[in-house]
Protein backbone atom coordinates (compact mmCIF):
# COMPACT_ATOMS: atom_id res chain seq x y z
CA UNK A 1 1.47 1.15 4.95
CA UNK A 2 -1.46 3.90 3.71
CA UNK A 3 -3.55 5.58 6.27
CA UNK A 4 -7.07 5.24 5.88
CA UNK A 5 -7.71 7.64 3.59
CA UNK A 6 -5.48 6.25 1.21
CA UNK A 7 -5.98 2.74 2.11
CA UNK A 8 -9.44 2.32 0.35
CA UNK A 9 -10.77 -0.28 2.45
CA UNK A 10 -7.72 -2.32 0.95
CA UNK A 11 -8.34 -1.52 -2.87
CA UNK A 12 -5.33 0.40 -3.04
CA UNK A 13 -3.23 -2.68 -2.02
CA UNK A 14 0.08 -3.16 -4.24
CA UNK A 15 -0.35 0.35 -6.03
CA UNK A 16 2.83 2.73 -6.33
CA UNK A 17 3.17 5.74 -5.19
CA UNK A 18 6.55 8.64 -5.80
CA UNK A 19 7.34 10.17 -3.00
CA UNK A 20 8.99 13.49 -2.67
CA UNK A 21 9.38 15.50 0.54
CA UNK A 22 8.16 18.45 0.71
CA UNK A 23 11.07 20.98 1.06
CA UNK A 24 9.18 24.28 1.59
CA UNK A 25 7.74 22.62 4.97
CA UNK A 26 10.58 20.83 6.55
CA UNK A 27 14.44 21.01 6.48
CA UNK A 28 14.60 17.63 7.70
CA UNK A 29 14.93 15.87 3.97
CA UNK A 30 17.19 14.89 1.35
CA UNK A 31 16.96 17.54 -1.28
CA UNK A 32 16.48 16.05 -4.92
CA UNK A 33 15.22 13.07 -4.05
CA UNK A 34 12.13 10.92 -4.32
CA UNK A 35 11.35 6.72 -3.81
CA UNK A 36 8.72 4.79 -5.62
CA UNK A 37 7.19 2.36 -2.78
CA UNK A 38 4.61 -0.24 -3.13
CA UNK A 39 1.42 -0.31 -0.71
CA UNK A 40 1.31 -3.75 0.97
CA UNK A 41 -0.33 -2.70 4.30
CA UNK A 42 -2.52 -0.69 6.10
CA UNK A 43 -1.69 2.17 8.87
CA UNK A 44 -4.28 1.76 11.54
CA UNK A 45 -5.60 5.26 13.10
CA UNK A 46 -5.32 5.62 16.62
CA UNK A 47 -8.37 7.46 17.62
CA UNK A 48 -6.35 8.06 21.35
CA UNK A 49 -4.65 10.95 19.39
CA UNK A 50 -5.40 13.90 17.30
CA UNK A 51 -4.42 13.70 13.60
CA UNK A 52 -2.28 16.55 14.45
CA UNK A 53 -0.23 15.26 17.09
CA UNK A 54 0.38 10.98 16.73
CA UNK A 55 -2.81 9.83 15.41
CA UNK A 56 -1.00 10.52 11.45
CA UNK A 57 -2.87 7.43 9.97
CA UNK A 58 -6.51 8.84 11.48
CA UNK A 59 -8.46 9.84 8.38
CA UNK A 60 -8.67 12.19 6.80
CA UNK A 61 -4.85 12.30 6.56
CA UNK A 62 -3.12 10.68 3.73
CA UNK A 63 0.00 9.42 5.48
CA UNK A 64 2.36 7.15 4.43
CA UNK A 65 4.20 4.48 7.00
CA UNK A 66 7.15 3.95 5.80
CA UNK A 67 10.24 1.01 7.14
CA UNK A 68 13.24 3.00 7.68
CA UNK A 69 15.64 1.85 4.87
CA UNK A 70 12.83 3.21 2.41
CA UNK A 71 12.26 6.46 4.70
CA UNK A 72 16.55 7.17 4.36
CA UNK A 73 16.25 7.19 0.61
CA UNK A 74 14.45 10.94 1.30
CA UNK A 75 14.47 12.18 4.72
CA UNK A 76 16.92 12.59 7.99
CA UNK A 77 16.01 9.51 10.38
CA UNK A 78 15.69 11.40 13.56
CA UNK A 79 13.19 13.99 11.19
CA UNK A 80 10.16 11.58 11.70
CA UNK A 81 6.92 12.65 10.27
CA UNK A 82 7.55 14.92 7.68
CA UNK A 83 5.03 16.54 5.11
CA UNK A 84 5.44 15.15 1.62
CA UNK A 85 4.17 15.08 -2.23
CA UNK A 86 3.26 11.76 -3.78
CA UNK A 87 1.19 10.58 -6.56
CA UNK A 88 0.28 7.07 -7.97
CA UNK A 89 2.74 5.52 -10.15
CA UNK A 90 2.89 2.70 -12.72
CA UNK A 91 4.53 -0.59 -11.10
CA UNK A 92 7.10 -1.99 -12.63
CA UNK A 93 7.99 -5.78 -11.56
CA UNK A 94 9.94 -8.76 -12.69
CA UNK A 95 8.88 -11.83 -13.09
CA UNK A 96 5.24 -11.71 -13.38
CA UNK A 97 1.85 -12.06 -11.02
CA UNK A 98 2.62 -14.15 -8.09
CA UNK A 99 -0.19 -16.18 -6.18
CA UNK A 100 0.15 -17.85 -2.85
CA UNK A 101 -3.15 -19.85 -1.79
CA UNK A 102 -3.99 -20.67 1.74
CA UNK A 103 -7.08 -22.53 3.63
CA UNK A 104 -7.94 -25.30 4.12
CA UNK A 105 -11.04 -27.84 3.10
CA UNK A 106 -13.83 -25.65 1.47
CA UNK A 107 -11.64 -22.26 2.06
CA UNK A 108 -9.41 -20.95 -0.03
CA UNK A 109 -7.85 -17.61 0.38
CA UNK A 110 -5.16 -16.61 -2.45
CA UNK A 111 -3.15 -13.33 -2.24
CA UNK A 112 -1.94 -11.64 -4.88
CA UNK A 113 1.38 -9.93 -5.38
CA UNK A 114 4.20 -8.18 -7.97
CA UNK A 115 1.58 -6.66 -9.76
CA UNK A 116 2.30 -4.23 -12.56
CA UNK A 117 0.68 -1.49 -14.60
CA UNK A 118 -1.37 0.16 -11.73
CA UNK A 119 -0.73 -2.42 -9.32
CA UNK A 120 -4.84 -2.85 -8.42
CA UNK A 121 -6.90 -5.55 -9.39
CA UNK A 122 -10.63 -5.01 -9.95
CA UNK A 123 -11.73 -8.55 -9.58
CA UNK A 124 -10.85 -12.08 -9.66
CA UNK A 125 -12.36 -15.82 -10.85
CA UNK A 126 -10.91 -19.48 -10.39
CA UNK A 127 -11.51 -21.76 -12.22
CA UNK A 128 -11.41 -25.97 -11.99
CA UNK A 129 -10.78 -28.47 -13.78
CA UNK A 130 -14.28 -29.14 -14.06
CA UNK A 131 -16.29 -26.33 -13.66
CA UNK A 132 -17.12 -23.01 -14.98
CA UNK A 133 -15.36 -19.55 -13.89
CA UNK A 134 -16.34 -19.23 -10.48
CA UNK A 135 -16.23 -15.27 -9.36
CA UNK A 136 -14.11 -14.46 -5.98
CA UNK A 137 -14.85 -11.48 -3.52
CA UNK A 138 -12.21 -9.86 -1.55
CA UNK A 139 -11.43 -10.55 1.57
CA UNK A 140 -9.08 -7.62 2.43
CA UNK A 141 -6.75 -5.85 0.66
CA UNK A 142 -5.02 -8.08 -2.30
CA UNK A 143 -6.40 -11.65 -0.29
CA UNK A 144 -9.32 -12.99 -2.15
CA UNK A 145 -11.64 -16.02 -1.39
């Protein structure tokens, strides 16, 4: 999950981003290492806490919310938050774009995963069987309606 500052109001959904600890600022990593991780969701802030003390998703931190098998690729479990270097990646995936399509009636919400190349999509169209390309707005993140 990206804080907000990295979130982009969902238009970074399903980019990729290395991540390498940062070693001169914590002791609590796994030297030589790095993981490539897809954004799929977004870090809420908690405006309860400072950004320096629990509220590490409050903008204008870029923070990363990592699950834990992804987090033990590069840093010591009981570390927590540590600081770290990351840039955007190209994706690499298998077995092309997926689609899955909800709603119901006169809504229909499709999300769109296993992107590759930069993993963002700029905008989207349907098209039926008998009508023209008909231009869809996103909803949030990678679900467009």
């Amino acid at each position: 999950a990206l804080s907000t500052a990295l979130f982009n109001n969902g238009l970074s959904c399903g980019q990729c981003y290395l991540i390498t600890c940062d070693t001169s600022k914590s002791n609590m990593r796994k030297p030589g290492t790095s993981i490539t991780v897809s954004a799929t969701n977004f870090c809420p802030p908690n405006w309860d806490l400072p950004s320096d003390n629990g509220g590490w998703c409050n903008p204008p931190r870029h923070h990363f919310d990592m699950s834990q098998p992804a987090w033990e690729n590069i840093g010591i479990y009981r570390a927590g938050i540590i600081p770290v270097f990351y840039q955007q990646v190209k994706c690499w995936r298998q077995g092309g774009v997926r689609f899955t399509i909800n709603g119901f009636n006169y809504f229909e919400l499709v999300l769109v995963a296993n992107i590759a190349g930069s993993g963002s999509i700029k905008s989207m169209s349907v098209k039926g069987t008998n009508t023209a390309w008909i231009p869809m707005s996103r909803n949030w993140g990678e679900n467009w309606q």
